[in-house]
PDB file of N, CA and C in Angstrom:
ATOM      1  N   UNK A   1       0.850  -1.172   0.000  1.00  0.00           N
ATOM      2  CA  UNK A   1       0.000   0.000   0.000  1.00  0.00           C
ATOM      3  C   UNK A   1       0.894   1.233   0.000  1.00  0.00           C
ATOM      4  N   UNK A   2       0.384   2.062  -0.596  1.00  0.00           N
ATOM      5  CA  UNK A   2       1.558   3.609  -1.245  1.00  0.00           C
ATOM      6  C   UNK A   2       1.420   4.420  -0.010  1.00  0.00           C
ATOM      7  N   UNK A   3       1.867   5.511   0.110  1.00  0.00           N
ATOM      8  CA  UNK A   3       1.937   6.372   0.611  1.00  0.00           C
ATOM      9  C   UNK A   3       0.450   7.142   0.606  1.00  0.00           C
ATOM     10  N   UNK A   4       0.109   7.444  -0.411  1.00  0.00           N
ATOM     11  CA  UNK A   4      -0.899   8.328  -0.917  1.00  0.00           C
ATOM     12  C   UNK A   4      -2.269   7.212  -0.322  1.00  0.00           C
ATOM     13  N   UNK A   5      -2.280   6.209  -0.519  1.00  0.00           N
ATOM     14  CA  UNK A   5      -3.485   5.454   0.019  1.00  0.00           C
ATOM     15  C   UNK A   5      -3.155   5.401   1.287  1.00  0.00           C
ATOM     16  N   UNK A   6      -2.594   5.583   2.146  1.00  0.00           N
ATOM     17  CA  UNK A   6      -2.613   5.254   3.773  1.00  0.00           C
ATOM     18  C   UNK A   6      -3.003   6.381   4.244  1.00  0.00           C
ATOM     19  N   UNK A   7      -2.602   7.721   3.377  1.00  0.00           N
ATOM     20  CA  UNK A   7      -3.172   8.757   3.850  1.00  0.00           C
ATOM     21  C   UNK A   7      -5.063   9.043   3.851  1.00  0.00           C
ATOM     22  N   UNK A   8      -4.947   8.506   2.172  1.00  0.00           N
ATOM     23  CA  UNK A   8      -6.748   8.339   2.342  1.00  0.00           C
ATOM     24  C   UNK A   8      -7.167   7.298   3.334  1.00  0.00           C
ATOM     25  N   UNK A   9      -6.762   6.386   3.563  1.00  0.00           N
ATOM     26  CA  UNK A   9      -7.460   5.741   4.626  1.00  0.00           C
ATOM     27  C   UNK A   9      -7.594   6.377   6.005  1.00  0.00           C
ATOM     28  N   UNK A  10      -6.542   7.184   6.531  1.00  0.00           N
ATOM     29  CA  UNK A  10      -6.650   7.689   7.799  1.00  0.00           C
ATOM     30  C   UNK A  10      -7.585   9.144   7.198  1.00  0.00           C
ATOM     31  N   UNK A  11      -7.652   9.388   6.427  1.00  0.00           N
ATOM     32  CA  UNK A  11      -8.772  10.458   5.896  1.00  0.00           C
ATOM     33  C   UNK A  11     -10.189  10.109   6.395  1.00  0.00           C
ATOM     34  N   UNK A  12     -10.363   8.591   5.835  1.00  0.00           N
ATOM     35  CA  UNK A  12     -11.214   8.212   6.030  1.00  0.00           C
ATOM     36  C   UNK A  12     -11.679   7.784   7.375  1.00  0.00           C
ATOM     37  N   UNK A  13     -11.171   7.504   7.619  1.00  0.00           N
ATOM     38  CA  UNK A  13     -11.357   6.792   9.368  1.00  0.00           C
ATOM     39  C   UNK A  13     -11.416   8.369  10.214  1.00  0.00           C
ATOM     40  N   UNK A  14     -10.952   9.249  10.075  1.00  0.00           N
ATOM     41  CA  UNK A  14     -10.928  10.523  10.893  1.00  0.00           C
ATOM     42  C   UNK A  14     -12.416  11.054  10.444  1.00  0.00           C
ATOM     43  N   UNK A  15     -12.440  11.037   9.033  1.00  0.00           N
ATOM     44  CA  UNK A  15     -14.506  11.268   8.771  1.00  0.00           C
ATOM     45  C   UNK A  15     -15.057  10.916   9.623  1.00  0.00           C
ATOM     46  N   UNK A  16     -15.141   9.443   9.314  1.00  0.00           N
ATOM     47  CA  UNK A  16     -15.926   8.204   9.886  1.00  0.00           C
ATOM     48  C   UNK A  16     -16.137   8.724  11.404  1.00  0.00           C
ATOM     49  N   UNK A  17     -14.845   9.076  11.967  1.00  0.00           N
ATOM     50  CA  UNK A  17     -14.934   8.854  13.395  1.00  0.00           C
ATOM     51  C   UNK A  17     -15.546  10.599  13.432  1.00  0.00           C
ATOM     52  N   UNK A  18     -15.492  11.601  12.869  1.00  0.00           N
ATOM     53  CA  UNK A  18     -16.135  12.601  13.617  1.00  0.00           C
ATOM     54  C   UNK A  18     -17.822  12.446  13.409  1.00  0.00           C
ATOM     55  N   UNK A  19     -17.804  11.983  12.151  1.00  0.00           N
ATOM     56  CA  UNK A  19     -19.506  11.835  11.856  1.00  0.00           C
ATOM     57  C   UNK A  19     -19.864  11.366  12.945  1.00  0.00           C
ATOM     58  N   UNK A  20     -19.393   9.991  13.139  1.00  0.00           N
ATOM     59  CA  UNK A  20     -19.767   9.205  14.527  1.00  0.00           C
ATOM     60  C   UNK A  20     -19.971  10.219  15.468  1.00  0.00           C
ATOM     61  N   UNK A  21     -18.869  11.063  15.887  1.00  0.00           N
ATOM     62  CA  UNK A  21     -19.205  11.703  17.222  1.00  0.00           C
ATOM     63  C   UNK A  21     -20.400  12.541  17.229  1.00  0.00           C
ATOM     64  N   UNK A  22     -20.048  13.539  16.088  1.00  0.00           N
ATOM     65  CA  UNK A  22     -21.507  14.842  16.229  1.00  0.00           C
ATOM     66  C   UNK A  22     -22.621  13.793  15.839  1.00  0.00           C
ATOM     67  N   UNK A  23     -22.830  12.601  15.243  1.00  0.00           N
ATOM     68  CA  UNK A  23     -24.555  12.313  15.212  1.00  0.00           C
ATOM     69  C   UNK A  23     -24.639  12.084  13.969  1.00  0.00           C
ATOM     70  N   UNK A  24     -23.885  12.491  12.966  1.00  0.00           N
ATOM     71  CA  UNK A  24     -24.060  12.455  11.438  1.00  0.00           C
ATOM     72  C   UNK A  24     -24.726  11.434  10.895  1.00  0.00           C
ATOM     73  N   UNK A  25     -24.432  10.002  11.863  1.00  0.00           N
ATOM     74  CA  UNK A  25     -24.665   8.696  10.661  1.00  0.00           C
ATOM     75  C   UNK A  25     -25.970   7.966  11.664  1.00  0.00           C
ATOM     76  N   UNK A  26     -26.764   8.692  12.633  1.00  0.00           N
ATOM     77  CA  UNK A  26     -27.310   8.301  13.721  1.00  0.00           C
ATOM     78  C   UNK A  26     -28.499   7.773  12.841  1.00  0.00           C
ATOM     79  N   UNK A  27     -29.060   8.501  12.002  1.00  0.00           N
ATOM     80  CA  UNK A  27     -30.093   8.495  10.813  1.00  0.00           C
ATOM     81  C   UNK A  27     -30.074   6.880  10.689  1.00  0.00           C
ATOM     82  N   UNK A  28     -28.730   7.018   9.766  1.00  0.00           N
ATOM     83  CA  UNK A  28     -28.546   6.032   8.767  1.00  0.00           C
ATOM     84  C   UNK A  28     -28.611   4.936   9.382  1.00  0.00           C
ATOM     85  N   UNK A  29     -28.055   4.802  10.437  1.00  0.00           N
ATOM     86  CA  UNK A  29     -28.018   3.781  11.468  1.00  0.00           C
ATOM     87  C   UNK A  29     -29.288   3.021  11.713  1.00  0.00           C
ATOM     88  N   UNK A  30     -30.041   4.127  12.366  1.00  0.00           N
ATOM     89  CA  UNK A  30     -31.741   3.604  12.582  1.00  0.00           C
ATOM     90  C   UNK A  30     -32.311   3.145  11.130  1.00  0.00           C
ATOM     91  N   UNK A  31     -32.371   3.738   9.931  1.00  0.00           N
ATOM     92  CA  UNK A  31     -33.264   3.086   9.061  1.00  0.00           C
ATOM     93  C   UNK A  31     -32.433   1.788   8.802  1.00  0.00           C
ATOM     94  N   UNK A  32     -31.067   1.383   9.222  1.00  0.00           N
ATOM     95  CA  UNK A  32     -30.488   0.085   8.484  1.00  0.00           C
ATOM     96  C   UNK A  32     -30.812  -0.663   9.888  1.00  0.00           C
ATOM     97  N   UNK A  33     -31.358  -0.404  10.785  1.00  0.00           N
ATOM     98  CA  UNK A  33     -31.577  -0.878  11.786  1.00  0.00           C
ATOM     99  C   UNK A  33     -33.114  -1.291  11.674  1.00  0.00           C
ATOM    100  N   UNK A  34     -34.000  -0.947  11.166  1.00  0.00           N
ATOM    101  CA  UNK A  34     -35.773  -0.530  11.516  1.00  0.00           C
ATOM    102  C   UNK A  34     -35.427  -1.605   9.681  1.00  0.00           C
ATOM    103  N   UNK A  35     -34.794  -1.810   8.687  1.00  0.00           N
ATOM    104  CA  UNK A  35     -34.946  -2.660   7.791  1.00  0.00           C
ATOM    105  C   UNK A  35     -34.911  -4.048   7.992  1.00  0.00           C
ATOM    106  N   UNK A  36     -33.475  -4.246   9.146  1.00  0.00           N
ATOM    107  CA  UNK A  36     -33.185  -5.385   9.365  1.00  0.00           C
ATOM    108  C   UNK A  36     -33.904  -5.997  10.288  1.00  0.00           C
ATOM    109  N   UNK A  37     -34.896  -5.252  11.248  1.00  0.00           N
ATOM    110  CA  UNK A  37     -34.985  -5.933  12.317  1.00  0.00           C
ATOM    111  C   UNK A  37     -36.652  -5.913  12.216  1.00  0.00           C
ATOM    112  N   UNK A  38     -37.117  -5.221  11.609  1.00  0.00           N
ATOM    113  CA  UNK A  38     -38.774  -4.895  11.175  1.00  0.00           C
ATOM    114  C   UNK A  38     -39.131  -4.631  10.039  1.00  0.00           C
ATOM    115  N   UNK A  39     -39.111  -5.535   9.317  1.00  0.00           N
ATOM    116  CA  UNK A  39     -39.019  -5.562   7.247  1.00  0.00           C
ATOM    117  C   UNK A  39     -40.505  -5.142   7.334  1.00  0.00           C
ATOM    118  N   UNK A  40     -41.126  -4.232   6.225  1.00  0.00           N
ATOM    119  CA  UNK A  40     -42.411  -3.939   6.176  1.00  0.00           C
ATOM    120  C   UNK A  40     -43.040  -2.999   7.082  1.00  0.00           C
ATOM    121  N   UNK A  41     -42.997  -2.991   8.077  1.00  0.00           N
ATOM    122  CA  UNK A  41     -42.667  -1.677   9.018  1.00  0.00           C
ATOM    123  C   UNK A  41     -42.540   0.301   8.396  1.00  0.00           C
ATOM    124  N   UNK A  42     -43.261   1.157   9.037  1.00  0.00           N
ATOM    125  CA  UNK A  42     -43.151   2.235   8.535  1.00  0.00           C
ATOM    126  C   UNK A  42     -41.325   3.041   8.880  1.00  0.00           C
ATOM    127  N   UNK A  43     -40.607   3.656   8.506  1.00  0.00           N
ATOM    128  CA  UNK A  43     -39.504   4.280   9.117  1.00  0.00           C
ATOM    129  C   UNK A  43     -39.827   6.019   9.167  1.00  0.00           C
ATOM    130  N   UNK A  44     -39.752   6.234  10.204  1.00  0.00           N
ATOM    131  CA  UNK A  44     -39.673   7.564  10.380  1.00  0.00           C
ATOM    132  C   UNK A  44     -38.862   8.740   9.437  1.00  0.00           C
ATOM    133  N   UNK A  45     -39.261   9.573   9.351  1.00  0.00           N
ATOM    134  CA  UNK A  45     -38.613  10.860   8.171  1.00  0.00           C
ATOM    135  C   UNK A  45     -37.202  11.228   9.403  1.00  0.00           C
ATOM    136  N   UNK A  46     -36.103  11.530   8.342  1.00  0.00           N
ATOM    137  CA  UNK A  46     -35.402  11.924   9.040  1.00  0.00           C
ATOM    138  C   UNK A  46     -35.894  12.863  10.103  1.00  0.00           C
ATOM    139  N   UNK A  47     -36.190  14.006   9.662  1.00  0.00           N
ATOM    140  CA  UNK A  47     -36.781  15.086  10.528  1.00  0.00           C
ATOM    141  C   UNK A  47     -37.788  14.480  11.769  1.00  0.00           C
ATOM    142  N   UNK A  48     -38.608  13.168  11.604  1.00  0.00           N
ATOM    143  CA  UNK A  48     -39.408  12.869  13.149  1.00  0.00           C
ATOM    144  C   UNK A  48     -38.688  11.990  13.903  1.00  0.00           C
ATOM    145  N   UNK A  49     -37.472  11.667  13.490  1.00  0.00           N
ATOM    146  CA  UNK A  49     -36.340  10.807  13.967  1.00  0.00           C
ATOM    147  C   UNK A  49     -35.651  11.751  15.028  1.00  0.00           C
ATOM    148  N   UNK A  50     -35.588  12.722  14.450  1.00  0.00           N
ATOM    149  CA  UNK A  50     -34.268  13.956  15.200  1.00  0.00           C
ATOM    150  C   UNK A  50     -35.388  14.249  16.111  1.00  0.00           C
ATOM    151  N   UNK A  51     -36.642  14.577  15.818  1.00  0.00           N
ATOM    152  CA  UNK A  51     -37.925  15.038  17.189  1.00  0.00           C
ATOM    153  C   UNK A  51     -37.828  13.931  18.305  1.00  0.00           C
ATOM    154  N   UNK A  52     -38.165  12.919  17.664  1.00  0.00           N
ATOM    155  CA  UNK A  52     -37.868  11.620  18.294  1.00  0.00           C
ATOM    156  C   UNK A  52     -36.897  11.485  19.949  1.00  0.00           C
ATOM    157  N   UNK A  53     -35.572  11.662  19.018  1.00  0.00           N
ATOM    158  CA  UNK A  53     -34.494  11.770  19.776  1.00  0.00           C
ATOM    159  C   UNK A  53     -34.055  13.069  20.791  1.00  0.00           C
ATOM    160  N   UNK A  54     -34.710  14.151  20.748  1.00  0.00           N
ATOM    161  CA  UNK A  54     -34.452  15.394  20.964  1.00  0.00           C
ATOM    162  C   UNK A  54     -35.876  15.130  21.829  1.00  0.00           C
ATOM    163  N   UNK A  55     -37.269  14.210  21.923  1.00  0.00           N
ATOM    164  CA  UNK A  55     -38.027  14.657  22.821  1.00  0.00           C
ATOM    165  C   UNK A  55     -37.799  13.865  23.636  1.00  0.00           C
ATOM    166  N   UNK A  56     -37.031  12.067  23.837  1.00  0.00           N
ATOM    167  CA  UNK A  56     -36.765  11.313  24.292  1.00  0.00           C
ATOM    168  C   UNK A  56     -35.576  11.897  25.302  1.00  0.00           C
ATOM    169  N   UNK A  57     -34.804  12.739  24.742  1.00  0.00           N
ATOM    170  CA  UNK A  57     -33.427  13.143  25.852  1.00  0.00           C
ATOM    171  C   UNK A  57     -33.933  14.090  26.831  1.00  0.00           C
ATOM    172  N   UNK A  58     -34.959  15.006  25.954  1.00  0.00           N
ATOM    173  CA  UNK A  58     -35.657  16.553  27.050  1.00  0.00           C
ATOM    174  C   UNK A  58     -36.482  15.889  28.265  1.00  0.00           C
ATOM    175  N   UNK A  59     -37.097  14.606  28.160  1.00  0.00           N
ATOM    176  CA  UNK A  59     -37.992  13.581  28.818  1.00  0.00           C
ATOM    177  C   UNK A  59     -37.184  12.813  30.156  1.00  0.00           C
ATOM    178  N   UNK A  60     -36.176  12.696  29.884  1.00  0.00           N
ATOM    179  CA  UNK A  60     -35.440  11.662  30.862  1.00  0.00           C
ATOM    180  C   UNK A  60     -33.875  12.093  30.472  1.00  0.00           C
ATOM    181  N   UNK A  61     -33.624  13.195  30.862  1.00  0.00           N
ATOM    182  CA  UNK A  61     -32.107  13.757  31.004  1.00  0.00           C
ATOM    183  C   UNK A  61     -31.424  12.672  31.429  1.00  0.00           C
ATOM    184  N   UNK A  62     -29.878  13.072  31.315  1.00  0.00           N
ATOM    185  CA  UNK A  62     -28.583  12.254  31.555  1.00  0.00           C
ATOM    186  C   UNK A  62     -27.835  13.078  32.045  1.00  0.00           C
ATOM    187  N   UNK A  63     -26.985  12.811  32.696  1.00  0.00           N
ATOM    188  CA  UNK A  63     -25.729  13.419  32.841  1.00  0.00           C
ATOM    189  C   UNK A  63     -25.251  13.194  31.331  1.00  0.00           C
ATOM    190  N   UNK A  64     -24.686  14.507  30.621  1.00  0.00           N
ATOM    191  CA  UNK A  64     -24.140  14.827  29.607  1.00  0.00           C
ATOM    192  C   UNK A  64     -23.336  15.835  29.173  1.00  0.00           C
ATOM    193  N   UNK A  65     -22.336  16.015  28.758  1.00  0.00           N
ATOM    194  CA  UNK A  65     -21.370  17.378  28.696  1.00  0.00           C
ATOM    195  C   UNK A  65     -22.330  18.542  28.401  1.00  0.00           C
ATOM    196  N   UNK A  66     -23.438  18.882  27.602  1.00  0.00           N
ATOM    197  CA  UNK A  66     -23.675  19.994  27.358  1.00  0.00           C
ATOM    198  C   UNK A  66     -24.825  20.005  27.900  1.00  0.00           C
TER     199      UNK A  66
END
């Protein structure tokens, strides 16, 4: 493996890993989640997903940095 590809890979993995952190792939996650595990089933719009999640945290707080 070259030089130039090890760099895209740690390119990639540094994406990967910030998406992960801020929430980016949280979406994607649930509908590959709500396919595999409940075929036929309705999936929520992104947008009632994020309500979803945002009325579920305001409901039953955590200790959380922000």
């Amino acid at each position: 493996m070259g030089r130039a590809a090890r760099i895209g890979d740690a390119v990639r993995h540094i994406r990967w890993y910030f998406a992960s952190l801020m929430g980016d792939n949280h979406y994607r996650r649930y509908v590959e989640h709500r396919r595999r595990t409940h075929p036929g089933e309705p999936i929520l719009s992104e947008r009632e997903y994020w309500r979803m999640r945002h009325a579920a945290a305001e409901s039953n707080p955590q200790s959380r940095c922000c």
